[in-house]
N, C-alpha and C. Protein backbone atom coordinates (compact mmCIF):
# COMPACT_ATOMS: atom_id res chain seq x y z
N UNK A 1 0.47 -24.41 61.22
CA UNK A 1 1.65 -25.11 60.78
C UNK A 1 1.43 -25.73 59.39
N UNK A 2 0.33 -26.35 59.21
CA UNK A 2 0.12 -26.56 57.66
C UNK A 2 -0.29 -26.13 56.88
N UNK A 3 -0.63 -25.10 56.93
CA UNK A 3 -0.69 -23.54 56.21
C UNK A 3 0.99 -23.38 55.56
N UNK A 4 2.13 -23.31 56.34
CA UNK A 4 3.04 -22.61 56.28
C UNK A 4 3.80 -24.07 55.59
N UNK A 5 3.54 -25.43 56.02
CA UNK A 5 3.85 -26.12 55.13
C UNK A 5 3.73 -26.14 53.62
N UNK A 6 2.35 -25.98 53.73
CA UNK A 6 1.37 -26.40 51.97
C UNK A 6 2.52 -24.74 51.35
N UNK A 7 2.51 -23.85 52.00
CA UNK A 7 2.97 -22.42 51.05
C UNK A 7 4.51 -22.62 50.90
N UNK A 8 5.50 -23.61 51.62
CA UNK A 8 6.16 -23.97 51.03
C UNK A 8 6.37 -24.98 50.23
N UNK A 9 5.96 -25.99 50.30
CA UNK A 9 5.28 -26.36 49.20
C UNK A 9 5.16 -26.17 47.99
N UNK A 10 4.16 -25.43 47.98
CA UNK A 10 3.84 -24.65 46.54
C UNK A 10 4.90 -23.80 46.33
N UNK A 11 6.35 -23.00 46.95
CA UNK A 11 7.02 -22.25 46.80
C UNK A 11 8.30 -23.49 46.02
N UNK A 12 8.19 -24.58 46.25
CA UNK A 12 9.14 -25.47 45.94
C UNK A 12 8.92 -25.99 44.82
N UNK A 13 7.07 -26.36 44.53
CA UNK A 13 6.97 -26.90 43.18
C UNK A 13 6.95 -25.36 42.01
N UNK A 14 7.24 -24.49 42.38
CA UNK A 14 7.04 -23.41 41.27
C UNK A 14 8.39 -23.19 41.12
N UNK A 15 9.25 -23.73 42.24
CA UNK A 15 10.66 -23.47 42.05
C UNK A 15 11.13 -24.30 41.17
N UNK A 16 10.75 -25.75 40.84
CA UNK A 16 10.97 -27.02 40.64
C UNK A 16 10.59 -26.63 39.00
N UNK A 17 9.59 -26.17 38.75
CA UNK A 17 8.85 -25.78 37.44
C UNK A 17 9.80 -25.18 36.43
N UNK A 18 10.38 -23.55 37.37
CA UNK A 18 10.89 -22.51 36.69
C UNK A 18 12.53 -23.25 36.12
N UNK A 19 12.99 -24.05 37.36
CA UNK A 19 14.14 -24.77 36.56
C UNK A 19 13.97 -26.01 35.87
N UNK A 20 13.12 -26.61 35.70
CA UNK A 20 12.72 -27.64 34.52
C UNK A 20 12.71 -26.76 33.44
N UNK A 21 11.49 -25.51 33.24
CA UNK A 21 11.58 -24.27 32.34
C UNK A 21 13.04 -24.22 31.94
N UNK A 22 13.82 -23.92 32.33
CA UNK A 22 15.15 -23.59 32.03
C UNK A 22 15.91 -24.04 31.25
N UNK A 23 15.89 -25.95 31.90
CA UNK A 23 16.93 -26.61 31.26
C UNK A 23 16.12 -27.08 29.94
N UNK A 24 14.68 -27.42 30.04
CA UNK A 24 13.90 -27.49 28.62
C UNK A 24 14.58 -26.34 27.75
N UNK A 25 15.05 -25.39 28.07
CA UNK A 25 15.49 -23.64 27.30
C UNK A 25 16.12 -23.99 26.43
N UNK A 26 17.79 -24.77 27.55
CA UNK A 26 18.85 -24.96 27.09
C UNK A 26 19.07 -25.99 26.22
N UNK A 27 18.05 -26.83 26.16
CA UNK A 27 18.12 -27.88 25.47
C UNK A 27 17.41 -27.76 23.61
N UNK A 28 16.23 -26.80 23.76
CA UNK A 28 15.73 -26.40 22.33
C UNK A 28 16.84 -25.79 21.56
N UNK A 29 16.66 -25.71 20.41
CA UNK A 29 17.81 -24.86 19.31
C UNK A 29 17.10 -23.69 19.31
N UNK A 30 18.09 -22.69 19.13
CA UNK A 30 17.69 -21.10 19.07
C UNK A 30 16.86 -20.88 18.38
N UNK A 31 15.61 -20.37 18.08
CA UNK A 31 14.90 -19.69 17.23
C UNK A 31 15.53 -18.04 16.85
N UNK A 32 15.17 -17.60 15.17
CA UNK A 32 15.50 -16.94 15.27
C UNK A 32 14.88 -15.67 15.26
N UNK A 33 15.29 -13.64 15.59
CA UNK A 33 14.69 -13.21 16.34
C UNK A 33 13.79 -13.15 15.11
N UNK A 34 12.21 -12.31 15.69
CA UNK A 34 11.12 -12.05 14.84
C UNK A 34 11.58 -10.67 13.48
N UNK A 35 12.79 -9.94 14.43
CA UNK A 35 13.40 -8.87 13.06
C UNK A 35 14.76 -8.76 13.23
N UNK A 36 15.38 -8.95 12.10
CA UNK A 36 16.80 -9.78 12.44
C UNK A 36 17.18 -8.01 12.99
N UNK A 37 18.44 -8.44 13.42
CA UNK A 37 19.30 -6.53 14.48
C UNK A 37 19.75 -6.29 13.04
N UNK A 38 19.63 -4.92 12.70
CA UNK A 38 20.27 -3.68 12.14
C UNK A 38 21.95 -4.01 11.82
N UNK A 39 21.92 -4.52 10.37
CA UNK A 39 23.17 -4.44 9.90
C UNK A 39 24.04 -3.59 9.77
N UNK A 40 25.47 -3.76 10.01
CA UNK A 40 26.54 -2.29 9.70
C UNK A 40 26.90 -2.32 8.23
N UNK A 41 26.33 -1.22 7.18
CA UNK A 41 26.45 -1.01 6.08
C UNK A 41 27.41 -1.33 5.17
N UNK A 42 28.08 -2.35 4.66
CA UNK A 42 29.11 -2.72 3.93
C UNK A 42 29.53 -2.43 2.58
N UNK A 43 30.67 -2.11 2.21
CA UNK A 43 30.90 -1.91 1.19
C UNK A 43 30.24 -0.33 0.76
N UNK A 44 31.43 0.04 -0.50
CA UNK A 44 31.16 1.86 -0.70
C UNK A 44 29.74 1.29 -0.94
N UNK A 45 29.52 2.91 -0.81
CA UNK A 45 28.05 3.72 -1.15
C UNK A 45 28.28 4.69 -2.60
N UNK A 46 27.03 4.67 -3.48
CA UNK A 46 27.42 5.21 -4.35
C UNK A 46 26.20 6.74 -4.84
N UNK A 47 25.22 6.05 -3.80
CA UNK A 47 24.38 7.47 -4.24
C UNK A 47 23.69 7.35 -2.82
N UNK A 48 23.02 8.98 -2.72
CA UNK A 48 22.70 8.35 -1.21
C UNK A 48 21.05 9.50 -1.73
N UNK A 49 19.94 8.91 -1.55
CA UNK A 49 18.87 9.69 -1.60
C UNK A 49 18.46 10.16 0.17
N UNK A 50 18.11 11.33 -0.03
CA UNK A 50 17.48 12.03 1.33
C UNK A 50 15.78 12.34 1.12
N UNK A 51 15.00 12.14 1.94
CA UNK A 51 13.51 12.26 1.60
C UNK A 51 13.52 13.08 3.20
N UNK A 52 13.25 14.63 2.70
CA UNK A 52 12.73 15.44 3.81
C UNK A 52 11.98 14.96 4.83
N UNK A 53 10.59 15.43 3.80
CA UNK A 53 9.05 14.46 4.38
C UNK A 53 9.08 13.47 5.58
N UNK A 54 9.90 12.43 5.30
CA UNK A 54 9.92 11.31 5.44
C UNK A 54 11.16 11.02 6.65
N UNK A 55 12.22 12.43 6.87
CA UNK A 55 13.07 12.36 7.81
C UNK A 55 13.88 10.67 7.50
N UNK A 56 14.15 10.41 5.96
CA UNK A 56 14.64 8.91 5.73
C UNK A 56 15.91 9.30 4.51
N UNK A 57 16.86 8.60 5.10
CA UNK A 57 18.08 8.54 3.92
C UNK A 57 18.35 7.47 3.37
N UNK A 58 18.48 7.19 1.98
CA UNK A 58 18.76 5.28 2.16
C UNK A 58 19.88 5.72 1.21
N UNK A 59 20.76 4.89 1.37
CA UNK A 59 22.29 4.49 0.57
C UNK A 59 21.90 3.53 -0.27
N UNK A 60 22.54 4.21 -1.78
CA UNK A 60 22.58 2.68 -2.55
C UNK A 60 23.84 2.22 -3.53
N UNK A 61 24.02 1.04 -3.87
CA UNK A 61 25.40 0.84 -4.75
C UNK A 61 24.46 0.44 -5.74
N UNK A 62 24.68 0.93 -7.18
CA UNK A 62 24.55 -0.20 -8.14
C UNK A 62 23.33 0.01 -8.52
N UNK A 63 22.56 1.19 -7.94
CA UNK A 63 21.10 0.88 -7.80
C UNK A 63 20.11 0.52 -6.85
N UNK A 64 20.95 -0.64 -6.19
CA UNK A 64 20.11 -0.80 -4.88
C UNK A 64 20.31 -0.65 -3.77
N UNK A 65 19.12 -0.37 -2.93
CA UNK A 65 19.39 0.00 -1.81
C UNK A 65 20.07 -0.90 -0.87
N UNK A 66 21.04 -0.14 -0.10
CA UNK A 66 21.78 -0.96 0.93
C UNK A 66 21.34 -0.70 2.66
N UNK A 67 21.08 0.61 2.78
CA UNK A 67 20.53 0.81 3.98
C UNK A 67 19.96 2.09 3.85
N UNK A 68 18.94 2.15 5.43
CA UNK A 68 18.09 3.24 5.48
C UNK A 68 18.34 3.71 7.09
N UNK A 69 18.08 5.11 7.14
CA UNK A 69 18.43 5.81 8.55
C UNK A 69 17.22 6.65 8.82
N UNK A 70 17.50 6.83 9.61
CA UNK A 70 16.47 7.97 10.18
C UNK A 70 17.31 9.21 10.23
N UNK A 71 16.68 10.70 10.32
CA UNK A 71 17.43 11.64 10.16
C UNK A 71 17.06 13.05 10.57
N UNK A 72 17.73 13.95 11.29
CA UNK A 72 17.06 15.25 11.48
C UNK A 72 17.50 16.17 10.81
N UNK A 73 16.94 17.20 10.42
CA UNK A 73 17.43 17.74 9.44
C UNK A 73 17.50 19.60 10.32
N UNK A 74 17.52 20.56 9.15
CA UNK A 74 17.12 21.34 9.78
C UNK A 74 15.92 22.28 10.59
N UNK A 75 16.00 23.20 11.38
CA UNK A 75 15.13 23.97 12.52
C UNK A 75 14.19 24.13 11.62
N UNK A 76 13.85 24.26 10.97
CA UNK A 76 12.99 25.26 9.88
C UNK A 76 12.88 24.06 8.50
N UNK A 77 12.39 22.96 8.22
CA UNK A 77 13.10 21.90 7.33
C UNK A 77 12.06 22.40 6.23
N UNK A 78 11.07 22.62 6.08
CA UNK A 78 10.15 22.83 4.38
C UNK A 78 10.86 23.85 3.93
N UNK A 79 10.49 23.73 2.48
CA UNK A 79 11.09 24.29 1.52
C UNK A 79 12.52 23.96 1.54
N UNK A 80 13.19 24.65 0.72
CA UNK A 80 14.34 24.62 -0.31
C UNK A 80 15.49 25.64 0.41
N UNK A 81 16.32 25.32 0.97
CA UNK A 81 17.02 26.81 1.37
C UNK A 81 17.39 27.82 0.78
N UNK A 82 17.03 29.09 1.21
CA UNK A 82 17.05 30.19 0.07
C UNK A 82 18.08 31.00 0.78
N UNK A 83 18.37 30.89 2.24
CA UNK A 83 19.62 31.63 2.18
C UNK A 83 20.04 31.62 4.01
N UNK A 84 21.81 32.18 4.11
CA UNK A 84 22.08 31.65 5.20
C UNK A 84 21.00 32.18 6.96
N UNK A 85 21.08 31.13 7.56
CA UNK A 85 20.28 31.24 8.80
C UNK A 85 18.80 30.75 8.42
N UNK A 86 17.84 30.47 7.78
CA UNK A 86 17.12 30.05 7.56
C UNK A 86 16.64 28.93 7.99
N UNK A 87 17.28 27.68 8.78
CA UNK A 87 17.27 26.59 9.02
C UNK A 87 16.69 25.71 8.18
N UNK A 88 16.58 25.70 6.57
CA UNK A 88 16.10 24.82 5.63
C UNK A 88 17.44 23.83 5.24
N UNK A 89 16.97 23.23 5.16
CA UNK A 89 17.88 21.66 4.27
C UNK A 89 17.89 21.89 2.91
N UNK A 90 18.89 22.15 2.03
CA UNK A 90 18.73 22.48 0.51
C UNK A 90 18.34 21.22 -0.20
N UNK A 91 17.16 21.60 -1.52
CA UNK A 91 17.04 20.32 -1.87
C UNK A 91 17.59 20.57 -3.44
N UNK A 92 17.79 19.30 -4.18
CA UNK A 92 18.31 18.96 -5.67
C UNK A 92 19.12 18.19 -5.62
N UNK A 93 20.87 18.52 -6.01
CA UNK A 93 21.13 16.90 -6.78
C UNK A 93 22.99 17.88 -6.36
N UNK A 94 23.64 17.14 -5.48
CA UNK A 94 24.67 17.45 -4.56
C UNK A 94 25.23 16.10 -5.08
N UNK A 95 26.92 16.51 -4.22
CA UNK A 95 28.14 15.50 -4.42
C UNK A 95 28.64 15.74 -3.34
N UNK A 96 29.23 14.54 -2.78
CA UNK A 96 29.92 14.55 -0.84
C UNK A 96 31.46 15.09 -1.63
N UNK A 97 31.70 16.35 -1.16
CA UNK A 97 33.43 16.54 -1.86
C UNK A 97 34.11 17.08 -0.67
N UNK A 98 33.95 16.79 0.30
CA UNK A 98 34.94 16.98 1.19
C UNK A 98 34.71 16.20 2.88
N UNK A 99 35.36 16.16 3.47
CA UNK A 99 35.13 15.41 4.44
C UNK A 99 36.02 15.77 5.96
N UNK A 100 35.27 15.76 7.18
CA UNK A 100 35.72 16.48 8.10
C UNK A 100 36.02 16.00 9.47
N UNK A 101 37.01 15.09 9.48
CA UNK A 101 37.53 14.20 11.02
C UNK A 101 36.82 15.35 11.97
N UNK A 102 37.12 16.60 12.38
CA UNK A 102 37.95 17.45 13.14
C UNK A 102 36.68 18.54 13.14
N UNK A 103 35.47 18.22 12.60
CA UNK A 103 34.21 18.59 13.29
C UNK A 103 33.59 18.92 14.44
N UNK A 104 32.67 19.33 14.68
CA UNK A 104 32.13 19.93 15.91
C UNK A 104 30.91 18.90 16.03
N UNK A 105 30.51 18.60 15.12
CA UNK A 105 29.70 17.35 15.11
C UNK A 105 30.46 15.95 14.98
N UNK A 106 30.42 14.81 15.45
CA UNK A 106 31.14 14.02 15.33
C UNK A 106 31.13 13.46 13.55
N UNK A 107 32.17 14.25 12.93
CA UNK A 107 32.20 13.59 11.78
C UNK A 107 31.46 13.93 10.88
N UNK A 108 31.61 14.64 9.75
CA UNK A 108 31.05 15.01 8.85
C UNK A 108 31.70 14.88 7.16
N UNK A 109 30.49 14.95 6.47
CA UNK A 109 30.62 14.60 5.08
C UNK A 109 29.84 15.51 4.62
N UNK A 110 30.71 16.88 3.67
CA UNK A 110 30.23 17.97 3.11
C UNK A 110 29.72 17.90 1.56
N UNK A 111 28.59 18.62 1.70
CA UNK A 111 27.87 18.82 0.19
C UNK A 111 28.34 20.16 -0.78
N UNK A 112 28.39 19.54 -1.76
CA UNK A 112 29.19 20.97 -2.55
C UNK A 112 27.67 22.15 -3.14
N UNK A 113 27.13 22.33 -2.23
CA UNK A 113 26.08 23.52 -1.76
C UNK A 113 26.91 24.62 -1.37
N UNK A 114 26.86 25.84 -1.50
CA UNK A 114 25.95 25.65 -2.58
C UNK A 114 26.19 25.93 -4.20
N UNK A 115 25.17 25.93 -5.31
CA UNK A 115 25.98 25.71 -6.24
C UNK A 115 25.14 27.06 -6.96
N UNK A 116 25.60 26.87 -8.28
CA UNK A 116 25.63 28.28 -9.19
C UNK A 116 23.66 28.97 -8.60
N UNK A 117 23.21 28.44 -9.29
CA UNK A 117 21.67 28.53 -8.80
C UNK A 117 21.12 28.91 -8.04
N UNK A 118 21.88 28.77 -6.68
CA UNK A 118 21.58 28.50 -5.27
C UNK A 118 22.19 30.13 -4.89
N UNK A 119 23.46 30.22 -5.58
CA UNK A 119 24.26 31.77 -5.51
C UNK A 119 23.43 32.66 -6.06
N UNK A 120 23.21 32.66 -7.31
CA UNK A 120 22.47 33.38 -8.17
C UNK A 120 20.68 33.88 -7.21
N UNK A 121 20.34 32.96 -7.04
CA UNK A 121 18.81 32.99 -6.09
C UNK A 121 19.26 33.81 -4.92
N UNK A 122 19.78 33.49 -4.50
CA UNK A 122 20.08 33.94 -3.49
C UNK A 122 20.44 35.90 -3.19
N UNK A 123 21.78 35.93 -3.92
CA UNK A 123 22.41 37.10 -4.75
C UNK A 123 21.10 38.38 -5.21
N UNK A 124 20.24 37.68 -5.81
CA UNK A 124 19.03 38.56 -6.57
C UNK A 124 17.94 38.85 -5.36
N UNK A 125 18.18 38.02 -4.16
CA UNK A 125 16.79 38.27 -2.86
C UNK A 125 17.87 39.35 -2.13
N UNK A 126 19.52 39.41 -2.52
CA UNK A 126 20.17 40.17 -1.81
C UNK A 126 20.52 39.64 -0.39
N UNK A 127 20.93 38.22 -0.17
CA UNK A 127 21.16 37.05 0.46
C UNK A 127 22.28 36.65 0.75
N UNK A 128 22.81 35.88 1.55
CA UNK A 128 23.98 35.01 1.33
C UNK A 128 23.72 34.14 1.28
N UNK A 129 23.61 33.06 0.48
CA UNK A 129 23.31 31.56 0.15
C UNK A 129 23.64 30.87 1.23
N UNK A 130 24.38 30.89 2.39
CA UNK A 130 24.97 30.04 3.22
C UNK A 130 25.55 28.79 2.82
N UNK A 131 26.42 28.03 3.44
CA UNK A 131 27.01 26.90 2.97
C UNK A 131 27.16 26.09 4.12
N UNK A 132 28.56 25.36 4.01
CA UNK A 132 28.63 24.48 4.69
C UNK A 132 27.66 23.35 5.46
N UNK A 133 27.25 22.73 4.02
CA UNK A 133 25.83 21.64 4.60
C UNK A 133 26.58 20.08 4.57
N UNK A 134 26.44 19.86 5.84
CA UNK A 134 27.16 18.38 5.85
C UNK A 134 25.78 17.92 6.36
N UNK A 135 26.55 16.10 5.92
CA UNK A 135 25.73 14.93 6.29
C UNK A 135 26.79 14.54 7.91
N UNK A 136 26.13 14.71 8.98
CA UNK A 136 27.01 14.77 10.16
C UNK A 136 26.46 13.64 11.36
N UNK A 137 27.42 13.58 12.12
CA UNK A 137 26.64 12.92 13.63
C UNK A 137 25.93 13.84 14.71
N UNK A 138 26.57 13.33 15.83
CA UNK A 138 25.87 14.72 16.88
C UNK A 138 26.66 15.41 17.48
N UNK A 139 26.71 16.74 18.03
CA UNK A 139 27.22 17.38 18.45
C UNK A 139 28.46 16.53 19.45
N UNK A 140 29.61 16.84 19.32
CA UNK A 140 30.61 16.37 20.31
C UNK A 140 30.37 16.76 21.58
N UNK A 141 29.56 18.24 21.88
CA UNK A 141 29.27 18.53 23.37
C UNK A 141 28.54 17.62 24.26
N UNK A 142 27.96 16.73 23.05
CA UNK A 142 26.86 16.09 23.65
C UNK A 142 27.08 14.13 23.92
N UNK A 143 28.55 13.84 24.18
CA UNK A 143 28.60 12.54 23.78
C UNK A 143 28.28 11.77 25.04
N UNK A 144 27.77 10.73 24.74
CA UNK A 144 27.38 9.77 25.30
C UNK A 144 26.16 10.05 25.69
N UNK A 145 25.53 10.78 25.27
CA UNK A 145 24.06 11.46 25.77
C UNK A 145 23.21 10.83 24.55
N UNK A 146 21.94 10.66 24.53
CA UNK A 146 21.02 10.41 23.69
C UNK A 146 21.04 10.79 22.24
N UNK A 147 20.80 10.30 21.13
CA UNK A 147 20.73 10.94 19.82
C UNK A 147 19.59 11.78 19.57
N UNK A 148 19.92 13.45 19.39
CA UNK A 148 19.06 14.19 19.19
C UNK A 148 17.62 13.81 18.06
N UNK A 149 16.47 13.47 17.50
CA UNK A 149 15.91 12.92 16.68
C UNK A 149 14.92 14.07 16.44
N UNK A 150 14.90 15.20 16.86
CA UNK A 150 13.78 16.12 15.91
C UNK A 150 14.51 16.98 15.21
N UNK A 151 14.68 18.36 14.31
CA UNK A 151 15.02 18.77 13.56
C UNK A 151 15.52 19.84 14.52
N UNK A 152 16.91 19.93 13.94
CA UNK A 152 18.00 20.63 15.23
C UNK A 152 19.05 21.44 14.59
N UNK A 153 19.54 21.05 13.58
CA UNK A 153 20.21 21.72 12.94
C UNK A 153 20.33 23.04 11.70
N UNK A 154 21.27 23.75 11.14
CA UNK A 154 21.18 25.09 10.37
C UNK A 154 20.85 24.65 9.09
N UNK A 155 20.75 23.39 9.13
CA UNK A 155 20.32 23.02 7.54
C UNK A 155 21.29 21.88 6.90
N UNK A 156 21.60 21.09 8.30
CA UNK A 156 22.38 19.69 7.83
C UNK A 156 21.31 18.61 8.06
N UNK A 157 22.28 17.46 7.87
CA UNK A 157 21.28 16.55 7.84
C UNK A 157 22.26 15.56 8.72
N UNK A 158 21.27 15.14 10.14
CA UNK A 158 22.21 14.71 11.02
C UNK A 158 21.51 13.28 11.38
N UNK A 159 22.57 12.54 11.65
CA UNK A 159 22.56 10.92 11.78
C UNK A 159 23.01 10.63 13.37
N UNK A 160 22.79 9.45 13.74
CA UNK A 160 23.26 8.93 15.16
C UNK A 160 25.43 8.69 14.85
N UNK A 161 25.95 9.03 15.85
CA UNK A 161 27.50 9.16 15.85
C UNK A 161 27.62 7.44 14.88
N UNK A 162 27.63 6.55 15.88
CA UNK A 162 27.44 5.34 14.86
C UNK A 162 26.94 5.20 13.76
N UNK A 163 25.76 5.57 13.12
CA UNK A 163 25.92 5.99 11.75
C UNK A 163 26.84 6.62 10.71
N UNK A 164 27.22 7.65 11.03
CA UNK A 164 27.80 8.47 10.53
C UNK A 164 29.74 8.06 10.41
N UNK A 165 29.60 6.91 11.36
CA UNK A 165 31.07 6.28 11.87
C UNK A 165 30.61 5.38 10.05
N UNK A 166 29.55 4.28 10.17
CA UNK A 166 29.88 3.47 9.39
C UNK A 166 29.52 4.42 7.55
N UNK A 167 28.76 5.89 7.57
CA UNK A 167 28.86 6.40 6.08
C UNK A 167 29.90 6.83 5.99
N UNK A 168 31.01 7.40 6.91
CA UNK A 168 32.27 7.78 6.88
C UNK A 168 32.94 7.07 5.69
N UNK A 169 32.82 5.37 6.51
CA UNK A 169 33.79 4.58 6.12
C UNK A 169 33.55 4.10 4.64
N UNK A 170 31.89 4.32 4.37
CA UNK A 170 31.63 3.54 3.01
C UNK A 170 31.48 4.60 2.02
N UNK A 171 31.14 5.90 2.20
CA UNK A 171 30.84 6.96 1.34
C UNK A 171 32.05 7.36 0.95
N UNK A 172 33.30 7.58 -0.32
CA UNK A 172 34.09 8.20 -0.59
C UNK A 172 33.43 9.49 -1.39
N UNK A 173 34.25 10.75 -1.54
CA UNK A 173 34.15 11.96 -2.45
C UNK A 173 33.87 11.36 -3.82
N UNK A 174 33.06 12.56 -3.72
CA UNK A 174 32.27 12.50 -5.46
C UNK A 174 30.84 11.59 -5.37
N UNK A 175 30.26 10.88 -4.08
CA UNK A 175 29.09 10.27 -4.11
C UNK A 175 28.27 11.26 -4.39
N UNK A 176 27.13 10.80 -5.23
CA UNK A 176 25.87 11.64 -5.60
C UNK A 176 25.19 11.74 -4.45
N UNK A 177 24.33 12.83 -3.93
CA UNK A 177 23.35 13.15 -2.98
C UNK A 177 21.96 13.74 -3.46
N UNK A 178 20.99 13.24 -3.46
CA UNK A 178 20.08 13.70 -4.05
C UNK A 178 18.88 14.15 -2.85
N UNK A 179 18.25 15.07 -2.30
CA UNK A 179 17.74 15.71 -0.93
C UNK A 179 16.18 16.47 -2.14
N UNK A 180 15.16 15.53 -1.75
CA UNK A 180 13.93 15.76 -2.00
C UNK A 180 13.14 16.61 -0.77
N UNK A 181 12.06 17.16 -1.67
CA UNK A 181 11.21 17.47 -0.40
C UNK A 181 10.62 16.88 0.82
């Protein structure tokens, strides 16, 4: 019997503890967190650099950087794309000139790839340069499912749906794109 006393007991003062713990909680001022949460990108974007390597895009106005993403690019991502099916990501110095509600990916923002150079190279290996390289979300087949994060695509460069919701809104036509190795 005092066995089963003392263990409640001790079940009462740990109870007694955890809500003292508590209201001490409610009573401190918030600290704040150790890495503040992931801002939603404000205001246009005016150049947006892509770093292969590095699977990293950062947006900047003005010069400076405003935000950075993570990114998958294409099946096949080294080198330079030399022509369609290849799964390379083209690299050099692009402009977002068109833009696509009504995608198969949620939402896309097209690169004017490819360009004279890219035809010409291509043309002389006896190639089709391929096109249509957007900066996109994820597949619509796939919504509410996880964000794909290894290299998946024909040679776009793909972002989480929420991403791609807030470059929608800040990237207008004619932004510079610049896609390094």
């Amino acid at each position: 019997m005092k066995k089963r006393q003392r263990g409640a007991g001790l079940f009462s003062a740990l109870a007694l503890l955890g809500l003292i713990g508590a209201a001490v909680l409610l009573w401190l001022p918030p600290q704040p967190l150790p890495h503040p949460p992931a801002t939603a990108l404000q205001g246009p974007v005016d150049h947006i650099l892509i770093e292969k390597a590095a699977r990293r895009m950062v947006v900047f106005r003005d010069g400076k950087p405003l935000k950075t993403y993570t990114i998958a690019l294409g099946f096949a991502p080294q080198g330079d794309k030399l022509r369609q099916g290849d799964g390379r990501t083209p690299e050099g110095r692009f402009r977002i000139n068109r833009r696509n509600a009504a995608s198969a990916y949620h939402l896309s923002l097209g690169l004017d790839y490819p360009q004279a150079e890219d035809i010409s190279r291509a043309r002389a290996a006896g190639h089709d340069p391929g096109g249509d390289i957007f900066i996109h979300g994820q597949p619509n087949s796939r919504k509410g499912q996880a964000t794909l994060r290894q290299d998946w695509t024909a040679g776009c460069i793909a972002v989480s749906d929420t991403e791609i919701e807030e470059l929608w809104a800040a990237t207008p036509n004619g932004t510079s794109v610049e896609i390094r190795p």
